[in-house]
C-alpha atoms as a PDB file:
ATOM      1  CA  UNK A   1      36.145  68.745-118.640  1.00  0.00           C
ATOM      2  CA  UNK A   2      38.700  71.975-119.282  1.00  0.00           C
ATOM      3  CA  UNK A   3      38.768  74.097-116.551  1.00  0.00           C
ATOM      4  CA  UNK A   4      39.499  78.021-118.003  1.00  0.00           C
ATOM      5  CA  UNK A   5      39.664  80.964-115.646  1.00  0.00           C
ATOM      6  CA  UNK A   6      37.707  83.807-116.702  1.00  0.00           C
ATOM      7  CA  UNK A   7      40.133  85.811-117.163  1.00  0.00           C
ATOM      8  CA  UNK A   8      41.878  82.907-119.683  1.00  0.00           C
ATOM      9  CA  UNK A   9      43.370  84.800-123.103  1.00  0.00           C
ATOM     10  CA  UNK A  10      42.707  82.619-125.990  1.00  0.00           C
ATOM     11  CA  UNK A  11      44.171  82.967-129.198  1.00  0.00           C
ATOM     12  CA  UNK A  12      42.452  81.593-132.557  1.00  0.00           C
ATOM     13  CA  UNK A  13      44.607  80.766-135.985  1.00  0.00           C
ATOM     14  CA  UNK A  14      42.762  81.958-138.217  1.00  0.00           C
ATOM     15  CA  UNK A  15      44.077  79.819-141.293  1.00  0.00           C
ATOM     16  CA  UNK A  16      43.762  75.904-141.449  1.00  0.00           C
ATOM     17  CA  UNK A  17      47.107  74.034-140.031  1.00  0.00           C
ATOM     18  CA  UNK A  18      48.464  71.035-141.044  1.00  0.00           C
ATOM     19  CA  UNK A  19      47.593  68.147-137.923  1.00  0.00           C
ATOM     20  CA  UNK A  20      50.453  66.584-138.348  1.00  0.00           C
ATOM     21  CA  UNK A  21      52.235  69.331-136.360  1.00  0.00           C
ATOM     22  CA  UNK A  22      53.272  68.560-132.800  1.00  0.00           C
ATOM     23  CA  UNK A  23      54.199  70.506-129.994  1.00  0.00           C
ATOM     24  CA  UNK A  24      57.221  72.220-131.685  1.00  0.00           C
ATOM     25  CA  UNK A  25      55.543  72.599-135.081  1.00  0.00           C
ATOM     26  CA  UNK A  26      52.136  74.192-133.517  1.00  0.00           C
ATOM     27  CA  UNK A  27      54.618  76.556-131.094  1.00  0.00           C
ATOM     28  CA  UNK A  28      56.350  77.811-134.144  1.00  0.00           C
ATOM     29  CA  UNK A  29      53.171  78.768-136.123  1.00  0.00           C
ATOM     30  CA  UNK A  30      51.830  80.147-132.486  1.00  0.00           C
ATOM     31  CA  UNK A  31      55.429  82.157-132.635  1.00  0.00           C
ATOM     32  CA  UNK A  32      54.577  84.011-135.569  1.00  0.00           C
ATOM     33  CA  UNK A  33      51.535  84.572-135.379  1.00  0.00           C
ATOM     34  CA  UNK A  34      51.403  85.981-131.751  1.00  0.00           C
ATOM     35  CA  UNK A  35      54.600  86.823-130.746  1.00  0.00           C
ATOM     36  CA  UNK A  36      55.719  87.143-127.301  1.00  0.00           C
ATOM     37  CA  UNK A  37      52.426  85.665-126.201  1.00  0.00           C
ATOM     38  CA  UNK A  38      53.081  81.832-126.215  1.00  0.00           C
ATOM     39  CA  UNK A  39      54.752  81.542-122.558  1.00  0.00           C
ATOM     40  CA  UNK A  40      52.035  83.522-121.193  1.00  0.00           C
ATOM     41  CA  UNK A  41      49.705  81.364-120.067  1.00  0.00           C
ATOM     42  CA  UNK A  42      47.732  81.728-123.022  1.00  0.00           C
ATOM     43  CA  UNK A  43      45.437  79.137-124.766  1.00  0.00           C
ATOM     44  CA  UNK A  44      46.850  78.314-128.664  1.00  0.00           C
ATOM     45  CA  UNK A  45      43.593  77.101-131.113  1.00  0.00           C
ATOM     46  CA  UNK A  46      44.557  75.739-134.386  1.00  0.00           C
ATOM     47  CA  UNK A  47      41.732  74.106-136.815  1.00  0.00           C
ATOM     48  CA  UNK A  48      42.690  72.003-139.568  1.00  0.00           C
ATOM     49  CA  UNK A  49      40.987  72.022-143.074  1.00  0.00           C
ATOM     50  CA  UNK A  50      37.965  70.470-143.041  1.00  0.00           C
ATOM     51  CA  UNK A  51      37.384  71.776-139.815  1.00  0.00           C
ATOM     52  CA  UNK A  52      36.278  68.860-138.019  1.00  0.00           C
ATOM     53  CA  UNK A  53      39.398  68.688-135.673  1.00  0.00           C
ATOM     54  CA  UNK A  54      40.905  71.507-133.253  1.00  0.00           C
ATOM     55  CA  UNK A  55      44.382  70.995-131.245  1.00  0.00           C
ATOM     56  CA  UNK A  56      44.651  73.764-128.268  1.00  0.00           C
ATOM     57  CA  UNK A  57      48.314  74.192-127.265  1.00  0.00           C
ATOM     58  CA  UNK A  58      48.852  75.871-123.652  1.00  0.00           C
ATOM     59  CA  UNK A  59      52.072  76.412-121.495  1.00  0.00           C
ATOM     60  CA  UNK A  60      52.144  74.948-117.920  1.00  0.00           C
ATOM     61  CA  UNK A  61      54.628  76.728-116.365  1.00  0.00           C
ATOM     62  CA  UNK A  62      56.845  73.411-116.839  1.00  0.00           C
ATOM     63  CA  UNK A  63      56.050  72.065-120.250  1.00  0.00           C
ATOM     64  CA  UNK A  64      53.148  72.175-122.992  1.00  0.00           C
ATOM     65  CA  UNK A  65      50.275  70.868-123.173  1.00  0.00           C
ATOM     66  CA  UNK A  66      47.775  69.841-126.704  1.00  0.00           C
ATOM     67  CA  UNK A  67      44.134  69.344-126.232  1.00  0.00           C
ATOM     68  CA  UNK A  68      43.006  67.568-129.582  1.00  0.00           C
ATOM     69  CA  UNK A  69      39.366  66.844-130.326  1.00  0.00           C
ATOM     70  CA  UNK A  70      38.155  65.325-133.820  1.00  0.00           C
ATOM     71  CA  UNK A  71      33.956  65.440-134.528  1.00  0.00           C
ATOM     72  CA  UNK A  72      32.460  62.507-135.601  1.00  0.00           C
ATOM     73  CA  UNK A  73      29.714  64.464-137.220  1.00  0.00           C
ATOM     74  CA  UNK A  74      29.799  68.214-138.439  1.00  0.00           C
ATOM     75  CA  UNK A  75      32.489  70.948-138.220  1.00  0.00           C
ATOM     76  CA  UNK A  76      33.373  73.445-136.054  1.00  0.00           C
ATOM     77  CA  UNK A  77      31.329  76.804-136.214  1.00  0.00           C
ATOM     78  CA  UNK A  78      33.088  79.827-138.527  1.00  0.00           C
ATOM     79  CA  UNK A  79      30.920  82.364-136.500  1.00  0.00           C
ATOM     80  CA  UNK A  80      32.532  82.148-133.576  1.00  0.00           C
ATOM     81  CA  UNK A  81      36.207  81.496-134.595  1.00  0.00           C
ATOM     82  CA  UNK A  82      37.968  85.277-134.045  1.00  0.00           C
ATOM     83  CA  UNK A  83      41.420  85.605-133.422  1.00  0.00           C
ATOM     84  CA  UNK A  84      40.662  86.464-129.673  1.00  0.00           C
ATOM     85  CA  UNK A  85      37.817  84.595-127.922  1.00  0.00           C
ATOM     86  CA  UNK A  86      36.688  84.716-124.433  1.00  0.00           C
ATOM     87  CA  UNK A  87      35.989  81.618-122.517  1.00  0.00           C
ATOM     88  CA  UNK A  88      32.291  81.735-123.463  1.00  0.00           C
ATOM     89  CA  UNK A  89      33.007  81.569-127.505  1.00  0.00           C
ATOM     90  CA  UNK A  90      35.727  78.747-126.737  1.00  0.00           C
ATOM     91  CA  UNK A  91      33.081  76.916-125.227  1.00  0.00           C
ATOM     92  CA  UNK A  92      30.499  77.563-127.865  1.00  0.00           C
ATOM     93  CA  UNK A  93      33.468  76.932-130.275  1.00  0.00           C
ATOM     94  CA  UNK A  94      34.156  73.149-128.701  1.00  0.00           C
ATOM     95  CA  UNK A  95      30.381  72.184-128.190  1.00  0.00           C
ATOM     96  CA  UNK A  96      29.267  72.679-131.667  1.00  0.00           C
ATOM     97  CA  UNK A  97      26.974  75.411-130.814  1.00  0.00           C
ATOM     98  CA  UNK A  98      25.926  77.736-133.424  1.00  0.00           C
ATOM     99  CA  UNK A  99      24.466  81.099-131.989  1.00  0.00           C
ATOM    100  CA  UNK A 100      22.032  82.831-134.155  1.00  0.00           C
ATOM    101  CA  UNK A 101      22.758  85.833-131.697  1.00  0.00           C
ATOM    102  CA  UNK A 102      24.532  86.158-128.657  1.00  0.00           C
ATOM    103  CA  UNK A 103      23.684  88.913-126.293  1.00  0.00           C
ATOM    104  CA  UNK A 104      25.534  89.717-123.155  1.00  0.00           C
ATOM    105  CA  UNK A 105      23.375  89.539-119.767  1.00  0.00           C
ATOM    106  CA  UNK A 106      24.905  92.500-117.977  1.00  0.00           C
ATOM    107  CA  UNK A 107      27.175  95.183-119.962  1.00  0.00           C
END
């Protein structure tokens, strides 16, 4: 299970990266995409092509860290992939759930 604070900024690539990227590769595209943001604390999504993999990269305060999941079965949802997502959409995002609608409880 990943733990996110609420308050947790998460960043979305919007164009497909190649998977074979590690740790410096993925911090380089994060670099110009979002700059000054990677040492932040900050959660890094990348999706690759097909979009049946995502890789998260995140900053630990010593060293990185890459979350990688691959689907055996669909894709990840293009509805809820923004550029910045709150920890509810990651969620969504990781889970495979596709909201028809998503309305906020309290404003």
């Amino acid at each position: 299970m990943i733990g996110l604070s609420g308050d947790s900024r998460i960043f979305m690539c919007s164009e497909p990266v190649d998977f074979r990227k590690g740790v410096e590769g993925l911090s380089l595209v994060t670099q110009g995409l979002f700059p000054d943001k990677l040492l932040t604390g900050a959660y890094f999504a990348f999706l690759n092509g097909a979009r049946n993999k995502i890789k998260v990269l995140y900053w630990d305060l010593d060293g990185f860290i890459i979350w990688y999941k691959r689907l055996e079965k669909g894709t990840f949802s293009r509805n809820l992939a923004k550029e910045q997502m709150d920890r509810r959409d990651f969620f969504l995002l990781l889970e495979g759930v596709t909201p028809q609608k998503i309305r906020p409880r309290f404003q």
